[in-house]
N, C-alpha and C. Protein backbone atom coordinates (compact mmCIF):
# COMPACT_ATOMS: atom_id res chain seq x y z
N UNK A 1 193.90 231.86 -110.90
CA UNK A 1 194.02 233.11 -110.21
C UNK A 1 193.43 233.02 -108.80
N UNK A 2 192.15 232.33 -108.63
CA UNK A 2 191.42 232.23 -107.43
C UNK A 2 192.14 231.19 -106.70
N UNK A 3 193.11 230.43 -107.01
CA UNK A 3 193.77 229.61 -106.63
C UNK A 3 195.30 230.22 -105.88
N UNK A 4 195.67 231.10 -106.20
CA UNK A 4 197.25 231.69 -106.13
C UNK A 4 196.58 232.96 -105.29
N UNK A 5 195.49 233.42 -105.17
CA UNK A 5 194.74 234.30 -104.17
C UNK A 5 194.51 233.60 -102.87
N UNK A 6 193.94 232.57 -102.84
CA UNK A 6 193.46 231.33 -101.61
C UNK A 6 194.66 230.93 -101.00
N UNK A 7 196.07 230.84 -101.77
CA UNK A 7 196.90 230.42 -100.96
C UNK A 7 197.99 231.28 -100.36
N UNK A 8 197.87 233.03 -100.95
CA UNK A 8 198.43 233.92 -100.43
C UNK A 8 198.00 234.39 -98.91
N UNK A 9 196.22 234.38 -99.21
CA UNK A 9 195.81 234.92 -97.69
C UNK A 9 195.92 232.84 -96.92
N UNK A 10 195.76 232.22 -97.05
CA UNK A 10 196.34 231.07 -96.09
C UNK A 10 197.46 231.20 -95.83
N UNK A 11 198.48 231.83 -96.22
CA UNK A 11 199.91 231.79 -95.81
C UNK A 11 199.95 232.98 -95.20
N UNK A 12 199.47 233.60 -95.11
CA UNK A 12 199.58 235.26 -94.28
C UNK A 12 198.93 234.66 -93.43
N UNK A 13 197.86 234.02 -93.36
CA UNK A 13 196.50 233.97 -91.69
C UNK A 13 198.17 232.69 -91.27
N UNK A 14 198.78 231.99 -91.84
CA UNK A 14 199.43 230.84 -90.81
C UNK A 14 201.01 231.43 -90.09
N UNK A 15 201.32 232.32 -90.97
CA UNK A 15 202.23 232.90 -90.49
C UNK A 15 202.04 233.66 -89.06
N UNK A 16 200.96 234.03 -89.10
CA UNK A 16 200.36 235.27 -88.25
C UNK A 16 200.23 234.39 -86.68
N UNK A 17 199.80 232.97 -86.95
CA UNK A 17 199.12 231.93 -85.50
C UNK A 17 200.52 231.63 -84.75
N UNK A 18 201.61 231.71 -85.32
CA UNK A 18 202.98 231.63 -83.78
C UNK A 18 202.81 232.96 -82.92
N UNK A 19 202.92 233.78 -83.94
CA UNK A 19 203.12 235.21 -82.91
C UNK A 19 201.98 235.38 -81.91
N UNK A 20 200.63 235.21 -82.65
CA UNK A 20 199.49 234.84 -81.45
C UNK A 20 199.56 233.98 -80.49
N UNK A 21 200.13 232.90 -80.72
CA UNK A 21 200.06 232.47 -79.50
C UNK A 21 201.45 232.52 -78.78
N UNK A 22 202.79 233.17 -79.11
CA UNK A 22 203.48 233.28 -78.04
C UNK A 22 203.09 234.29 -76.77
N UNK A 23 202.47 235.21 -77.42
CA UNK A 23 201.92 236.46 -76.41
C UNK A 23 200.75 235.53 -75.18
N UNK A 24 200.32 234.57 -75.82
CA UNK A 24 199.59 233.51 -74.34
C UNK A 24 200.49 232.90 -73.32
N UNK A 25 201.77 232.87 -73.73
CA UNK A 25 202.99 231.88 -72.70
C UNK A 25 203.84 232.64 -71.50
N UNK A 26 203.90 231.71 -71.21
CA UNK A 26 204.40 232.86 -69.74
C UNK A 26 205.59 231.27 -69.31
N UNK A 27 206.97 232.15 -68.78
CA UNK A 27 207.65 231.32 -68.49
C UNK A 27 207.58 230.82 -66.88
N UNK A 28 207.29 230.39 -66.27
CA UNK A 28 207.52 229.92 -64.58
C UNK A 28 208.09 228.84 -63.82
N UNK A 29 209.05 229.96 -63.19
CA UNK A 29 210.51 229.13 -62.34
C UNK A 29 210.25 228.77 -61.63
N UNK A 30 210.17 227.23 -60.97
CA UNK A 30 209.84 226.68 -59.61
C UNK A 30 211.52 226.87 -59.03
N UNK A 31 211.06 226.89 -57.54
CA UNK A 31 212.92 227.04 -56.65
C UNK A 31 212.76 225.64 -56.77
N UNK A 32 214.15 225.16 -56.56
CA UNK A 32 214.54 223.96 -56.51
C UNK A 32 215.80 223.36 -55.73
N UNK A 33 215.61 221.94 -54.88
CA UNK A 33 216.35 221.59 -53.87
C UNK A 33 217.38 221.98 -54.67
N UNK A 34 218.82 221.67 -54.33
CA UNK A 34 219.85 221.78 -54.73
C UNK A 34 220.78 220.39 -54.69
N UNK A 35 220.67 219.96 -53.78
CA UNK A 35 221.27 218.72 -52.77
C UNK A 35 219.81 217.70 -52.48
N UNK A 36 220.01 216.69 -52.89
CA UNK A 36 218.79 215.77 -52.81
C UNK A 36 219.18 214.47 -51.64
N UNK A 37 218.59 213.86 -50.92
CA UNK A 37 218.90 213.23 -50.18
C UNK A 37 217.65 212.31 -49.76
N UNK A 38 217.72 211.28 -49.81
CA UNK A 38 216.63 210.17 -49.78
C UNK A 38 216.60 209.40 -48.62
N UNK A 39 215.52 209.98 -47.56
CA UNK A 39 215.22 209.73 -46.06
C UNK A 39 214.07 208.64 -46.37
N UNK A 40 213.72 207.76 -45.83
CA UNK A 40 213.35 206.93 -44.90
C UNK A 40 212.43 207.58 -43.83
N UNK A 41 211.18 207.02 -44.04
CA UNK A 41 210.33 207.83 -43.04
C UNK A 41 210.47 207.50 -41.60
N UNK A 42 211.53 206.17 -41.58
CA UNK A 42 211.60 205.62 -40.06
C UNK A 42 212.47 206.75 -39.59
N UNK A 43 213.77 207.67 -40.53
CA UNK A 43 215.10 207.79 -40.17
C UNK A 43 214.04 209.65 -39.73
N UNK A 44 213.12 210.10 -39.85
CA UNK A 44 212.04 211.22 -39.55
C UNK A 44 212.00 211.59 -38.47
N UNK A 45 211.75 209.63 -37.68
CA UNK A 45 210.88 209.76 -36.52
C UNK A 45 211.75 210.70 -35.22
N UNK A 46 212.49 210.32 -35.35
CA UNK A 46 213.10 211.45 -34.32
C UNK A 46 213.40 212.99 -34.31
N UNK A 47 212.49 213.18 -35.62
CA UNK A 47 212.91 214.80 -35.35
C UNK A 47 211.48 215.22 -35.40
N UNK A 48 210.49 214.40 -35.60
CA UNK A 48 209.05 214.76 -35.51
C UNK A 48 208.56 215.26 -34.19
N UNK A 49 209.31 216.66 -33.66
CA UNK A 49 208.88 216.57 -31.94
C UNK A 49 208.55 218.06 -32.13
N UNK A 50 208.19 218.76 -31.12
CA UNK A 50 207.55 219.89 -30.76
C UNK A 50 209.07 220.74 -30.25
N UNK A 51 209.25 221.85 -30.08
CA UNK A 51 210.77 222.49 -30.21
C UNK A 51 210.41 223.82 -29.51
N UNK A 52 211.18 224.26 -28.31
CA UNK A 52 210.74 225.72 -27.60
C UNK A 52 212.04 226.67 -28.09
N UNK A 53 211.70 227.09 -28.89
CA UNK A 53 212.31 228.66 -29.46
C UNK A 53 212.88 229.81 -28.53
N UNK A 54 214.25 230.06 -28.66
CA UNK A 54 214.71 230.60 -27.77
C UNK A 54 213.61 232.30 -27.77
N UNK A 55 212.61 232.66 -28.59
CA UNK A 55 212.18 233.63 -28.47
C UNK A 55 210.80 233.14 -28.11
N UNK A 56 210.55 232.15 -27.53
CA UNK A 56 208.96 231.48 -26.78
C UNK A 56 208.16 231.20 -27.80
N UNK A 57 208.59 231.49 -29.59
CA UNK A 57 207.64 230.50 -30.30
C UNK A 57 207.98 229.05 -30.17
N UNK A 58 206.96 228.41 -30.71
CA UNK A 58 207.27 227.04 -30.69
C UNK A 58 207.24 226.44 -31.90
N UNK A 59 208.59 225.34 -32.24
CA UNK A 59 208.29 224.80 -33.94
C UNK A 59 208.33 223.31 -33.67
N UNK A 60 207.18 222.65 -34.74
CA UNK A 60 207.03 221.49 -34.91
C UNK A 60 207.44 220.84 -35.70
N UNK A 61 207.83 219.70 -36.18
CA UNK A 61 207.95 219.06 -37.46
C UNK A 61 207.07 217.70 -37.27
N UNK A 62 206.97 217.42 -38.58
CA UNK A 62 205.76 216.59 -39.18
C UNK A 62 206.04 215.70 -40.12
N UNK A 63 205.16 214.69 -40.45
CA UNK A 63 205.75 213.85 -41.67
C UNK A 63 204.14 213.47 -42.07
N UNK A 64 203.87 213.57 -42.92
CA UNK A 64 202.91 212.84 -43.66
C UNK A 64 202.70 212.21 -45.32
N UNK A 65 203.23 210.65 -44.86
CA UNK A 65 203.29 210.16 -46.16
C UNK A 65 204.93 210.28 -46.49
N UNK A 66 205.10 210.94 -47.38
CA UNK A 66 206.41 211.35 -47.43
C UNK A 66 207.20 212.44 -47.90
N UNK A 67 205.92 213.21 -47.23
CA UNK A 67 206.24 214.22 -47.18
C UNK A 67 206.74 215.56 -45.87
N UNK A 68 207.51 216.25 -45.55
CA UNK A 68 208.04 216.70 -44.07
C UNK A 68 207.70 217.88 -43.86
N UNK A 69 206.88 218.51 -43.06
CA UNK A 69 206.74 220.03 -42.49
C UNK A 69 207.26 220.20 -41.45
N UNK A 70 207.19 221.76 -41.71
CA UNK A 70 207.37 222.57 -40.23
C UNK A 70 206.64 223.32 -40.05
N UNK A 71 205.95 223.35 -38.76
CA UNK A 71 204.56 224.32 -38.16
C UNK A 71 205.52 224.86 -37.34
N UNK A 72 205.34 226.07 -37.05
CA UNK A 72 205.17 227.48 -36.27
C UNK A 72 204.37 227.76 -35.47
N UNK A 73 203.96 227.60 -34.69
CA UNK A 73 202.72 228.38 -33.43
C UNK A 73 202.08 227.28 -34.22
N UNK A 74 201.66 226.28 -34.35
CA UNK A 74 200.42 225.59 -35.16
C UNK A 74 200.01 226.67 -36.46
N UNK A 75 200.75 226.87 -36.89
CA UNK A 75 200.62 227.89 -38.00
C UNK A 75 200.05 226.96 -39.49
N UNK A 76 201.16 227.65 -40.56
CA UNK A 76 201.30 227.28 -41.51
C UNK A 76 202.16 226.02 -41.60
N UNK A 77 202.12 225.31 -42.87
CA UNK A 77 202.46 224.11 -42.91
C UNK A 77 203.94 224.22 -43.75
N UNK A 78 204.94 224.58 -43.82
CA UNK A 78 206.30 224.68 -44.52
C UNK A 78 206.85 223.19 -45.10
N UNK A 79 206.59 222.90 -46.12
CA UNK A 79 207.49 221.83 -46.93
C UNK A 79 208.94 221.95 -46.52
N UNK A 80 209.38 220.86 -46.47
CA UNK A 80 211.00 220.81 -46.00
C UNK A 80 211.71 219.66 -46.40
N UNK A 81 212.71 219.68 -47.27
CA UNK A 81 212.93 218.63 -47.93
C UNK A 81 214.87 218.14 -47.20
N UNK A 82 214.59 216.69 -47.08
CA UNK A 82 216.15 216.87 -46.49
C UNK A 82 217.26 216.81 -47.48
N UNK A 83 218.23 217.32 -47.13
CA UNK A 83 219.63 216.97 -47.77
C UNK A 83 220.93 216.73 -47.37
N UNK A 84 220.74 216.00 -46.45
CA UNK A 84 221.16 214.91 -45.54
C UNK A 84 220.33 214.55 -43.99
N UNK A 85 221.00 213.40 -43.40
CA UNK A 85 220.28 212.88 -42.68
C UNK A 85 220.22 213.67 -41.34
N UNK A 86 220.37 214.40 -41.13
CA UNK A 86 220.38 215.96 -40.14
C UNK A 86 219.78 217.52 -40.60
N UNK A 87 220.13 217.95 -41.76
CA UNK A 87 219.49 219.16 -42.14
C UNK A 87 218.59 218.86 -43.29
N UNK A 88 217.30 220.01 -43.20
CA UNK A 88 216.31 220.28 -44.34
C UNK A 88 216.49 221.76 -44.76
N UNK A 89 215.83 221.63 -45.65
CA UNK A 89 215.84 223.49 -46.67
C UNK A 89 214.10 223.02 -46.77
N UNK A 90 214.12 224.76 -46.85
CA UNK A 90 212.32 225.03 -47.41
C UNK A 90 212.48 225.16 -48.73
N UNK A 91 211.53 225.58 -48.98
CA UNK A 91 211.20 225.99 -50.70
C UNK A 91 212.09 227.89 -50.59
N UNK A 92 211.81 228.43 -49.08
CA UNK A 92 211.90 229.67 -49.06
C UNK A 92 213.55 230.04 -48.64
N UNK A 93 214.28 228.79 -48.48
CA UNK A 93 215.87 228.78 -48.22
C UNK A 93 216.04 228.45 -46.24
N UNK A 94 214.85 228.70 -46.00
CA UNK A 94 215.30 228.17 -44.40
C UNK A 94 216.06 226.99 -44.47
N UNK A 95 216.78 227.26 -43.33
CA UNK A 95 217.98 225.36 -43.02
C UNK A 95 217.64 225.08 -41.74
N UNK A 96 217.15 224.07 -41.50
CA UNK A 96 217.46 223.07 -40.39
C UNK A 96 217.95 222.14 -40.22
N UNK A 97 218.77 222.18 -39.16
CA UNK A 97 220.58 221.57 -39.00
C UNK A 97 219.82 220.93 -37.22
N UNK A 98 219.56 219.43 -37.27
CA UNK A 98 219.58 218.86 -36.26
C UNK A 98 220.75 218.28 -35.52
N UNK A 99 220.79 218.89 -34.18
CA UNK A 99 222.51 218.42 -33.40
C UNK A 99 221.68 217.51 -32.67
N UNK A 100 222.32 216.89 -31.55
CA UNK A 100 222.47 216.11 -30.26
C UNK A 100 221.78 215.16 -30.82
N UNK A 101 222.00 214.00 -31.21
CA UNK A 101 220.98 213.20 -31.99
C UNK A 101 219.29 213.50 -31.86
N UNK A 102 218.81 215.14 -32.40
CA UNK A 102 217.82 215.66 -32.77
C UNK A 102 217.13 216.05 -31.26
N UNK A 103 218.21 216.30 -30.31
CA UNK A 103 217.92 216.84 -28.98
C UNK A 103 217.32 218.30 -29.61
N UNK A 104 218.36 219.32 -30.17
CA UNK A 104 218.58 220.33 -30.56
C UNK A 104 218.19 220.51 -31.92
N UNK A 105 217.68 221.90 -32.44
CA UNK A 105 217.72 222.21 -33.94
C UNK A 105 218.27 223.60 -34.16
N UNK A 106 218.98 223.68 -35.30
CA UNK A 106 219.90 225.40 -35.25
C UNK A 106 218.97 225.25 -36.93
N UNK A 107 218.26 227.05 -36.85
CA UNK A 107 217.71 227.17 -37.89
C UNK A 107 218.24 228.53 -38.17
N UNK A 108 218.32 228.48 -39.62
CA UNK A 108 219.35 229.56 -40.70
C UNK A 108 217.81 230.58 -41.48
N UNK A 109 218.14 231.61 -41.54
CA UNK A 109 217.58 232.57 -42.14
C UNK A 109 216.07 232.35 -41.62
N UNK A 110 215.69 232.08 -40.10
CA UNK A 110 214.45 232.02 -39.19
C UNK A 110 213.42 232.71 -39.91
N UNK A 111 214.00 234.33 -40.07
CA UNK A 111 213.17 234.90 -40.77
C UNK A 111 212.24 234.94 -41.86
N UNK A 112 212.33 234.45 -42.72
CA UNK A 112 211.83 233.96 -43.69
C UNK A 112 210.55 232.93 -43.61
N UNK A 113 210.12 232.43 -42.48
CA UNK A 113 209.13 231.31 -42.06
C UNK A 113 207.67 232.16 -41.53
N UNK A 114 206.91 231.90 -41.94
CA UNK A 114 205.44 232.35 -41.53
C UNK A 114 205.29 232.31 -40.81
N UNK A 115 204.86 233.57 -40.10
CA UNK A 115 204.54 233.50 -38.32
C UNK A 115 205.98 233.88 -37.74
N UNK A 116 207.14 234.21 -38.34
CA UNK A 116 208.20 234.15 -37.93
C UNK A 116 208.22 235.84 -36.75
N UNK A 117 208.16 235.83 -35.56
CA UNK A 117 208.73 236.07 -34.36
C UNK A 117 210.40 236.85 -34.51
N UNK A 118 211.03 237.51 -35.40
CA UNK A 118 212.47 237.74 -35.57
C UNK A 118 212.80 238.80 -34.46
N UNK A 119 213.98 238.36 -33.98
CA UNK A 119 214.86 239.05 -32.44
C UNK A 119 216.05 239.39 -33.06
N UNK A 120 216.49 240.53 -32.75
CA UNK A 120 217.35 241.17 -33.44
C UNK A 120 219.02 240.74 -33.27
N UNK A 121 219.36 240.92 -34.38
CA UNK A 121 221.05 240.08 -33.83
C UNK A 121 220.48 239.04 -35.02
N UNK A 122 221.60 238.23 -34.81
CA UNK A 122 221.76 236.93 -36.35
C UNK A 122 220.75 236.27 -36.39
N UNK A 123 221.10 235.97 -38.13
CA UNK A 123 219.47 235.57 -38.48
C UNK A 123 219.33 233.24 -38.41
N UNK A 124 220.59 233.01 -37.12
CA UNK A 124 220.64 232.08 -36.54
C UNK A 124 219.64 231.71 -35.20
N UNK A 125 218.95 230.82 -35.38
CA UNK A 125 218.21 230.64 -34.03
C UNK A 125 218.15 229.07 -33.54
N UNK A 126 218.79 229.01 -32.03
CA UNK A 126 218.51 227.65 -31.32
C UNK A 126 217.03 226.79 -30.97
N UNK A 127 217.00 226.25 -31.35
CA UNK A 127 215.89 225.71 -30.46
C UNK A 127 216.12 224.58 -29.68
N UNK A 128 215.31 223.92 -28.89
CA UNK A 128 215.65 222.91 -27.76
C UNK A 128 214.62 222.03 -27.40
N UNK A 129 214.14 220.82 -27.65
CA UNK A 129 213.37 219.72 -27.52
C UNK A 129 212.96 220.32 -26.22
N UNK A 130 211.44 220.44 -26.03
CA UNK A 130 210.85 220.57 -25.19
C UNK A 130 210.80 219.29 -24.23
């Protein structure tokens, strides 16, 4: 009897430990490139330059290791991953699309970048190798 008692409440307390612990889980979506593209830190060096913003901010790009930013006013540091050997995406959907062999940079949805400066009219902006 004390036996068929011991294994009723063990099977009720084990039943009970999933539902407890799903209420601890939490699901979390990282964004993710879409288009992957495998640069060469030599194939970088030319877009690693300082950039005058047709609205007088200024944007930088960076490489460290192998990994690529973009600074803003010496701002914040923006991850930027390429997906091809001319344009990068952020984590936040910005595009940078390098022309004139990286004379020029045309950046997509500007807005979205820390420190971002936005001028009204399209959310396209030139910039131009200082």
């Amino acid at each position: 009897m004390k036996t068929i008692l011991l294994s009723v409440v063990a099977a009720l307390t084990l039943t009970a430990l999933p539902a407890v612990h799903a209420d601890d889980s939490v699901d979390v979506k990282a964004p993710r490139v879409t288009k992957r593209y495998l640069m060469d830190q030599s194939e970088f060096r030319q877009y690693a330059n300082r950039y005058q913003l047709q609205n007088g901010q200024q944007l930088s790009f960076k490489q460290v290791m192998t990994m690529r930013y973009a600074i803003l006013d010496d701002g914040q540091y923006v991850r930027i991953y390429p997906t091809s050997a001319k344009t990068f995406v952020s984590d936040d959907g910005v595009r940078f699309e390098f022309r004139d062999e990286g004379e020029t940079v045309a950046i997509t949805d500007f807005a979205k970048l820390p420190m971002a400066k936005v001028v009204a009219g399209s959310p396209l902006m030139m910039a131009a190798r200082r």
